[in-house]
C-alpha atoms as a PDB file:
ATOM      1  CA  UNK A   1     112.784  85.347  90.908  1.00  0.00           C
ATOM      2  CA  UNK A   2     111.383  84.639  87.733  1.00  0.00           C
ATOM      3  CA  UNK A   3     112.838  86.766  84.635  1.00  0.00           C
ATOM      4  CA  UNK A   4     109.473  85.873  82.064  1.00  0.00           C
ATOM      5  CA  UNK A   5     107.560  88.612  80.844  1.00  0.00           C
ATOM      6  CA  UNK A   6     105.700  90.650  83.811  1.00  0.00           C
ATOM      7  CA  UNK A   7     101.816  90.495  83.565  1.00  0.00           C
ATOM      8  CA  UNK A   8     101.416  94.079  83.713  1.00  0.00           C
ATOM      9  CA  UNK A   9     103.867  96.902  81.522  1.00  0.00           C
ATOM     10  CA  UNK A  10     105.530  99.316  83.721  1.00  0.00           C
ATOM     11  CA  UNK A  11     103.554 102.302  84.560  1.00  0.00           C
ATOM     12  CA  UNK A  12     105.913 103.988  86.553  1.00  0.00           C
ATOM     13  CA  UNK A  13     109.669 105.262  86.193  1.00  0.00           C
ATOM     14  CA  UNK A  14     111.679 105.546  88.883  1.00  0.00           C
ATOM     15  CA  UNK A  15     114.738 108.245  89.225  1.00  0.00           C
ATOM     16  CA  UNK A  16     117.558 107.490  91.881  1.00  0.00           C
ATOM     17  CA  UNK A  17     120.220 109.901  91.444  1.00  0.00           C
ATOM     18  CA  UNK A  18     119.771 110.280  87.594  1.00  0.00           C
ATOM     19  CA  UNK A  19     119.343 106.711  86.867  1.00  0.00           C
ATOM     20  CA  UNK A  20     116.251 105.422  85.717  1.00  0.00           C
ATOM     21  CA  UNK A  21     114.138 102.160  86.297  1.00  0.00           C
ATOM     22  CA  UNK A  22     110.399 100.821  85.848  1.00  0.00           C
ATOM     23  CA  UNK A  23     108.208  98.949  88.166  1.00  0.00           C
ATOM     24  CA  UNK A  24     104.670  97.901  87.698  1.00  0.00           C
ATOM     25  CA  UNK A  25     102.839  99.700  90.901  1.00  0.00           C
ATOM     26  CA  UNK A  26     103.751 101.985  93.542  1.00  0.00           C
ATOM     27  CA  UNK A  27     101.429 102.277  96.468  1.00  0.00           C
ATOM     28  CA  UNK A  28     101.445 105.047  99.091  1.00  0.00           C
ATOM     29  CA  UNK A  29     101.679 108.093  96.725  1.00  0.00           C
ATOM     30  CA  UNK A  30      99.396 110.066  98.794  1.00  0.00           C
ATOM     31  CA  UNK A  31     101.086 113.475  98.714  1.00  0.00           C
ATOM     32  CA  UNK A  32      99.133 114.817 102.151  1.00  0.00           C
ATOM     33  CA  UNK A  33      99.054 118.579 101.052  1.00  0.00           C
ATOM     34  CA  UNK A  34     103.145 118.108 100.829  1.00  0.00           C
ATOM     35  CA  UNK A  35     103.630 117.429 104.520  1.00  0.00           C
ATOM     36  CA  UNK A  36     105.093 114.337 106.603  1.00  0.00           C
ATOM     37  CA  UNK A  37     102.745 112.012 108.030  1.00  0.00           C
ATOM     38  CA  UNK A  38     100.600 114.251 111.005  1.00  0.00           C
ATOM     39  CA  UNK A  39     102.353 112.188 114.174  1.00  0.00           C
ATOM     40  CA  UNK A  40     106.168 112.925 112.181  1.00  0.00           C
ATOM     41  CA  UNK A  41     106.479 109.220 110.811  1.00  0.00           C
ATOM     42  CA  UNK A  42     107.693 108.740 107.562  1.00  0.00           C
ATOM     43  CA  UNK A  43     105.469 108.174 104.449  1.00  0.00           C
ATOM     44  CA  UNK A  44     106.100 104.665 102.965  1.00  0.00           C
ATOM     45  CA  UNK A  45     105.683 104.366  99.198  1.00  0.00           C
ATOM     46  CA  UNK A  46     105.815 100.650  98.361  1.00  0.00           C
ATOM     47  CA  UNK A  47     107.134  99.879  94.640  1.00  0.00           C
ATOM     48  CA  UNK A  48     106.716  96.339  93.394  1.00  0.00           C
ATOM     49  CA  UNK A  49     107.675  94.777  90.222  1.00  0.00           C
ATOM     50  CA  UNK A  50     110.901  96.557  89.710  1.00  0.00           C
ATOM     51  CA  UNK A  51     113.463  96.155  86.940  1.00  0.00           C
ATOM     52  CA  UNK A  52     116.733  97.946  86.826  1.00  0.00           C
ATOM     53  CA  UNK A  53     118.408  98.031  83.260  1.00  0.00           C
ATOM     54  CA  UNK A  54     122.189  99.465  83.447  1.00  0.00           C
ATOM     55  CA  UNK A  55     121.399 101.477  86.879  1.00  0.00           C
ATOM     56  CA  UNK A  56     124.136 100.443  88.876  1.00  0.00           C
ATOM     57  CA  UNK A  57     123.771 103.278  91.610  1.00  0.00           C
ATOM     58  CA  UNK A  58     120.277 103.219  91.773  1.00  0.00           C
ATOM     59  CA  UNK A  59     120.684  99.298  92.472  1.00  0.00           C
ATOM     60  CA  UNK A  60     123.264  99.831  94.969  1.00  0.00           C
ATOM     61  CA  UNK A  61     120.728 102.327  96.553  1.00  0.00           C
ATOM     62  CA  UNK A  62     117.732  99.902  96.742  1.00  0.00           C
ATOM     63  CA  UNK A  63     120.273  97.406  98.184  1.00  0.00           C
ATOM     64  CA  UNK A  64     120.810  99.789 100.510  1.00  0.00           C
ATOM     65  CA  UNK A  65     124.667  98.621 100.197  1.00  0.00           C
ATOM     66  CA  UNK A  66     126.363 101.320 101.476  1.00  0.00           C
ATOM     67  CA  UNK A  67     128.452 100.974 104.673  1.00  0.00           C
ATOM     68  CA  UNK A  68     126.790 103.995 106.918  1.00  0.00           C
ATOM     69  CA  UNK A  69     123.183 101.717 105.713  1.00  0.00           C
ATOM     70  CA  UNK A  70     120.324 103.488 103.735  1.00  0.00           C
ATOM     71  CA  UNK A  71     121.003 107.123 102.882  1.00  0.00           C
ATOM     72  CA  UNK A  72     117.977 109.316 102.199  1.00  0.00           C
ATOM     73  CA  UNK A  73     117.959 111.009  98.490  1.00  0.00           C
ATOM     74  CA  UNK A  74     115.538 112.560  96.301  1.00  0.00           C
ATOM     75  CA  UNK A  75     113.837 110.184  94.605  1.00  0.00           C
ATOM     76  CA  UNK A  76     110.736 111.057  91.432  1.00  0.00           C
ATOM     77  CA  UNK A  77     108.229 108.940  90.531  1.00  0.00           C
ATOM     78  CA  UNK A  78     106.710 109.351  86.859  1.00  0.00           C
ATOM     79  CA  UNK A  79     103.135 108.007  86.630  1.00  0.00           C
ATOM     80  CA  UNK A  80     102.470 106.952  82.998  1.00  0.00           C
ATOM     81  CA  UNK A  81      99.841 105.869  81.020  1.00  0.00           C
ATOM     82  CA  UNK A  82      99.334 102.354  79.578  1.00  0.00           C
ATOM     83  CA  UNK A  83     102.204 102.830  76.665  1.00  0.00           C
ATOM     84  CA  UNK A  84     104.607 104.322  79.328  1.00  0.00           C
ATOM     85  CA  UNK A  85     104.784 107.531  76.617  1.00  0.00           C
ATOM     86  CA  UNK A  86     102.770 110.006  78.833  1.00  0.00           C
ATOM     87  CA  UNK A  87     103.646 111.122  82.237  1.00  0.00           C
ATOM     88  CA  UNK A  88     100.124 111.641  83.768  1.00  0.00           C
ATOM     89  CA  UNK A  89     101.698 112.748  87.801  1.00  0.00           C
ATOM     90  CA  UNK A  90     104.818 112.726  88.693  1.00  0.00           C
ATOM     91  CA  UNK A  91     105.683 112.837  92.952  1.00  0.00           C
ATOM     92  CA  UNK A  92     109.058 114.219  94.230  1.00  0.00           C
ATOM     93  CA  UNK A  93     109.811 112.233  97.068  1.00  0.00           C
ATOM     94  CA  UNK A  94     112.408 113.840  99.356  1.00  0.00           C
ATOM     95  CA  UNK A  95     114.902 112.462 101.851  1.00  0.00           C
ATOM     96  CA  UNK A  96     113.441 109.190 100.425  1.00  0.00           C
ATOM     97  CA  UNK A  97     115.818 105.661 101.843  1.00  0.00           C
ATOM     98  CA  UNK A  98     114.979 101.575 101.438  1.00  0.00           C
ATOM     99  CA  UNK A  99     113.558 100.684 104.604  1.00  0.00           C
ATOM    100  CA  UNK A 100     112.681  97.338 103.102  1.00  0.00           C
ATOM    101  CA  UNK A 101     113.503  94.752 100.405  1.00  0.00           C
ATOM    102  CA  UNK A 102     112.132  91.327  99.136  1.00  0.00           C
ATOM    103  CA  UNK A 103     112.763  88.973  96.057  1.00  0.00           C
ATOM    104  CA  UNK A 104     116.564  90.712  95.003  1.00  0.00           C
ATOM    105  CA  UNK A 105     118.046  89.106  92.554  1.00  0.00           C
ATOM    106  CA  UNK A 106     120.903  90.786  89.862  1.00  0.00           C
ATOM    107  CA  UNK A 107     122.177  89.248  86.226  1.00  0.00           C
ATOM    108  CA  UNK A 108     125.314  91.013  85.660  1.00  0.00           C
ATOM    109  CA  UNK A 109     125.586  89.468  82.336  1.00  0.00           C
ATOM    110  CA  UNK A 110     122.417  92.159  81.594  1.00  0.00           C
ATOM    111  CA  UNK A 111     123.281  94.747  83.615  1.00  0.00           C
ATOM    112  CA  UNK A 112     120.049  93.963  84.910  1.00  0.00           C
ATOM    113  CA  UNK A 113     118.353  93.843  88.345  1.00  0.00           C
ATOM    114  CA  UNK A 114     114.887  93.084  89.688  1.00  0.00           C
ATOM    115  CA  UNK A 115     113.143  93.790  92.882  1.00  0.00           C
ATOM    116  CA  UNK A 116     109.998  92.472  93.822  1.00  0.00           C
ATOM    117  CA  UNK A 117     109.026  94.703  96.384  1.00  0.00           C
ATOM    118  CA  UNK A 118     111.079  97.658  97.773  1.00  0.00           C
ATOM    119  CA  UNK A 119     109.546  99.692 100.846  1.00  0.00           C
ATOM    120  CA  UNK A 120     110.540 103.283 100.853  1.00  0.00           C
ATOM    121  CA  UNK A 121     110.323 105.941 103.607  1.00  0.00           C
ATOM    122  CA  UNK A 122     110.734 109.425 102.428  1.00  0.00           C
ATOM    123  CA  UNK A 123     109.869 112.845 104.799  1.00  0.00           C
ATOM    124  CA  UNK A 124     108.008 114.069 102.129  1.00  0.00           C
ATOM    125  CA  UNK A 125     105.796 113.162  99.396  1.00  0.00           C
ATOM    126  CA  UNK A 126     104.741 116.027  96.476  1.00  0.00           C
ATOM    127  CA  UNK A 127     102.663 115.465  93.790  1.00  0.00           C
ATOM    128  CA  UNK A 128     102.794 117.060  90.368  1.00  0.00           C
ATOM    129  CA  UNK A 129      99.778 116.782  88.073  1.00  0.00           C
ATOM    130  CA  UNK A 130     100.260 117.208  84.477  1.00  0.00           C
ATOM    131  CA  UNK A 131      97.059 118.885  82.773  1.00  0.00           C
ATOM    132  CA  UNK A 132      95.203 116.687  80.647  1.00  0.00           C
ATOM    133  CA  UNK A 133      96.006 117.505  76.863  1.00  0.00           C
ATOM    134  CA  UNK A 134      99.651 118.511  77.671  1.00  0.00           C
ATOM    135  CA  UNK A 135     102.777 116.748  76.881  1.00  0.00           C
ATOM    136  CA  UNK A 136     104.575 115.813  79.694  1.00  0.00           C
ATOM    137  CA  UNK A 137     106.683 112.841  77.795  1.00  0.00           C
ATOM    138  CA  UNK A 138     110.192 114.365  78.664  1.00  0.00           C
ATOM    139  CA  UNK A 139     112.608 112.256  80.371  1.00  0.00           C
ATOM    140  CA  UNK A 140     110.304 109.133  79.821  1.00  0.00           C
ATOM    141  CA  UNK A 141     112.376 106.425  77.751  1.00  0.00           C
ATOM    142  CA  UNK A 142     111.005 105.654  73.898  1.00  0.00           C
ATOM    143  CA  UNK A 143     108.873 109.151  73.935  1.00  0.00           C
ATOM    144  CA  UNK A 144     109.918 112.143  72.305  1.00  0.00           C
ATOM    145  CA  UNK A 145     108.997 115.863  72.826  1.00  0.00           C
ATOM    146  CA  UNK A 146     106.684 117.604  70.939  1.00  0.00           C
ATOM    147  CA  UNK A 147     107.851 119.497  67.999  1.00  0.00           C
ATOM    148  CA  UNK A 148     108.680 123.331  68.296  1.00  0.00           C
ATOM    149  CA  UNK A 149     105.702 125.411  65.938  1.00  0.00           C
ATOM    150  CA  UNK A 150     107.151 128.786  66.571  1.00  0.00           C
END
Protein backbone atom coordinates (compact mmCIF):
# COMPACT_ATOMS: atom_id res chain seq x y z
CA UNK A 1 0.00 0.00 0.00
CA UNK A 2 1.16 3.29 -0.62
CA UNK A 3 1.62 5.65 2.61
CA UNK A 4 1.67 9.30 0.29
CA UNK A 5 -0.84 11.73 0.99
CA UNK A 6 -4.57 10.38 0.16
CA UNK A 7 -6.32 12.39 -2.67
CA UNK A 8 -9.28 13.07 -0.70
CA UNK A 9 -9.22 14.29 3.45
CA UNK A 10 -11.11 12.02 5.61
CA UNK A 11 -14.71 12.73 5.87
CA UNK A 12 -15.62 10.19 8.13
CA UNK A 13 -14.51 8.95 11.75
CA UNK A 14 -14.84 5.73 12.66
CA UNK A 15 -15.45 4.45 16.51
CA UNK A 16 -14.57 0.70 17.35
CA UNK A 17 -14.84 0.24 20.93
CA UNK A 18 -13.72 3.85 21.87
CA UNK A 19 -10.96 4.07 19.47
CA UNK A 20 -11.08 6.30 16.72
CA UNK A 21 -9.95 6.23 12.96
CA UNK A 22 -10.66 8.15 9.52
CA UNK A 23 -11.36 6.85 6.13
CA UNK A 24 -12.17 8.74 3.03
CA UNK A 25 -15.81 7.13 2.01
CA UNK A 26 -18.18 4.81 3.43
CA UNK A 27 -20.82 3.41 1.17
CA UNK A 28 -24.00 1.61 2.26
CA UNK A 29 -25.16 4.07 5.00
CA UNK A 30 -28.68 3.69 4.07
CA UNK A 31 -30.34 3.55 7.49
CA UNK A 32 -33.79 1.72 6.03
CA UNK A 33 -36.19 3.35 8.67
CA UNK A 34 -33.66 1.54 11.38
CA UNK A 35 -34.47 -2.00 10.32
CA UNK A 36 -32.29 -5.02 8.84
CA UNK A 37 -32.35 -5.55 5.28
CA UNK A 38 -36.38 -6.74 4.38
CA UNK A 39 -35.28 -10.66 3.48
CA UNK A 40 -33.05 -10.60 7.24
CA UNK A 41 -29.53 -10.19 5.45
CA UNK A 42 -27.18 -8.03 6.88
CA UNK A 43 -26.57 -4.39 5.74
CA UNK A 44 -22.99 -4.00 4.34
CA UNK A 45 -21.38 -0.59 4.85
CA UNK A 46 -18.17 -0.56 2.79
CA UNK A 47 -15.35 1.91 4.23
CA UNK A 48 -12.38 2.58 2.00
CA UNK A 49 -9.37 4.61 2.53
CA UNK A 50 -8.85 3.84 6.13
CA UNK A 51 -6.07 4.96 8.46
CA UNK A 52 -5.70 3.83 11.99
CA UNK A 53 -3.40 6.15 14.20
CA UNK A 54 -2.63 4.46 17.80
CA UNK A 55 -5.99 2.20 17.60
CA UNK A 56 -4.67 -0.99 18.39
CA UNK A 57 -8.14 -2.71 19.21
CA UNK A 58 -9.95 -1.22 16.61
CA UNK A 59 -7.10 -2.68 14.21
CA UNK A 60 -7.24 -5.97 15.75
CA UNK A 61 -11.07 -5.72 15.10
CA UNK A 62 -10.86 -4.89 11.34
CA UNK A 63 -8.31 -7.76 11.19
CA UNK A 64 -10.81 -9.62 12.49
CA UNK A 65 -7.84 -11.36 14.60
CA UNK A 66 -9.54 -12.80 17.21
CA UNK A 67 -9.57 -16.61 17.65
CA UNK A 68 -13.63 -17.26 17.79
CA UNK A 69 -13.25 -14.91 14.05
CA UNK A 70 -15.19 -11.55 13.65
CA UNK A 71 -17.21 -10.51 16.69
CA UNK A 72 -20.10 -8.12 16.09
CA UNK A 73 -19.81 -4.61 18.14
CA UNK A 74 -21.27 -1.31 17.97
CA UNK A 75 -19.64 0.55 15.67
CA UNK A 76 -20.53 4.90 14.84
CA UNK A 77 -19.84 6.50 11.91
CA UNK A 78 -19.36 10.46 12.05
CA UNK A 79 -20.07 12.11 8.67
CA UNK A 80 -18.08 15.39 8.48
CA UNK A 81 -17.77 18.15 6.42
CA UNK A 82 -14.78 19.04 4.18
CA UNK A 83 -12.44 20.29 7.33
CA UNK A 84 -13.47 17.11 9.31
CA UNK A 85 -14.63 19.93 12.21
CA UNK A 86 -18.45 19.38 11.76
CA UNK A 87 -20.28 16.21 12.20
CA UNK A 88 -23.11 16.63 9.59
CA UNK A 89 -24.85 12.58 10.36
CA UNK A 90 -23.63 10.34 12.36
CA UNK A 91 -25.08 6.27 11.93
CA UNK A 92 -24.94 3.81 14.91
CA UNK A 93 -24.27 0.66 13.43
CA UNK A 94 -25.12 -2.27 15.72
CA UNK A 95 -23.88 -5.84 15.98
CA UNK A 96 -21.56 -4.47 13.21
CA UNK A 97 -18.31 -7.42 12.29
CA UNK A 98 -15.51 -7.38 9.18
CA UNK A 99 -16.90 -9.60 6.74
CA UNK A 100 -14.21 -8.46 4.37
CA UNK A 101 -10.71 -6.95 4.02
CA UNK A 102 -8.30 -5.80 1.18
CA UNK A 103 -4.91 -3.83 0.94
CA UNK A 104 -3.83 -4.41 5.07
CA UNK A 105 -0.84 -3.26 5.76
CA UNK A 106 0.50 -1.98 9.61
CA UNK A 107 3.84 0.31 10.51
CA UNK A 108 4.36 -0.38 14.05
CA UNK A 109 7.06 2.11 14.14
CA UNK A 110 3.75 4.70 13.78
CA UNK A 111 1.39 2.99 15.52
CA UNK A 112 -0.22 3.25 12.34
CA UNK A 113 -2.45 1.05 10.13
CA UNK A 114 -4.21 1.39 6.79
CA UNK A 115 -6.98 -0.44 5.14
CA UNK A 116 -7.99 0.00 1.78
CA UNK A 117 -11.24 -1.38 1.82
CA UNK A 118 -13.00 -3.04 4.83
CA UNK A 119 -16.61 -4.63 4.21
CA UNK A 120 -18.80 -4.49 7.22
CA UNK A 121 -22.07 -6.32 8.04
CA UNK A 122 -23.97 -4.90 10.87
CA UNK A 123 -27.98 -5.96 11.81
CA UNK A 124 -28.71 -2.56 11.96
CA UNK A 125 -27.99 0.69 10.51
CA UNK A 126 -29.44 4.20 12.35
CA UNK A 127 -28.94 7.41 11.21
CA UNK A 128 -28.61 10.58 13.23
CA UNK A 129 -28.97 13.94 11.48
CA UNK A 130 -27.52 16.90 13.06
CA UNK A 131 -29.68 20.17 12.27
CA UNK A 132 -28.08 22.50 10.09
CA UNK A 133 -26.68 25.54 12.20
CA UNK A 134 -25.92 23.30 15.26
CA UNK A 135 -22.67 22.22 16.59
CA UNK A 136 -22.25 18.78 16.55
CA UNK A 137 -18.14 18.92 16.67
CA UNK A 138 -17.87 16.78 19.94
CA UNK A 139 -15.78 13.81 19.88
CA UNK A 140 -14.38 14.83 16.37
CA UNK A 141 -10.42 15.19 16.68
CA UNK A 142 -8.91 19.04 16.22
CA UNK A 143 -12.63 20.61 16.91
CA UNK A 144 -13.65 22.04 20.01
CA UNK A 145 -17.12 22.66 21.59
CA UNK A 146 -18.81 25.67 21.53
CA UNK A 147 -18.38 28.00 24.37
CA UNK A 148 -20.96 28.00 27.34
CA UNK A 149 -23.03 31.80 27.15
CA UNK A 150 -25.09 31.15 30.18
Amino acid sequence: MDYSTPTHPPRFHVTVEGERFTCEEAQGLDPRDGRGAPDGRDLTVTLTGCVLTDAPDALSWALAEEADGPRPVSVTIDETDATGREVLTTWQLTDAAPAQLQGAETREADHEGRIRRLTLDAARITAVPHAAGTSATTGVQGASAPADRR
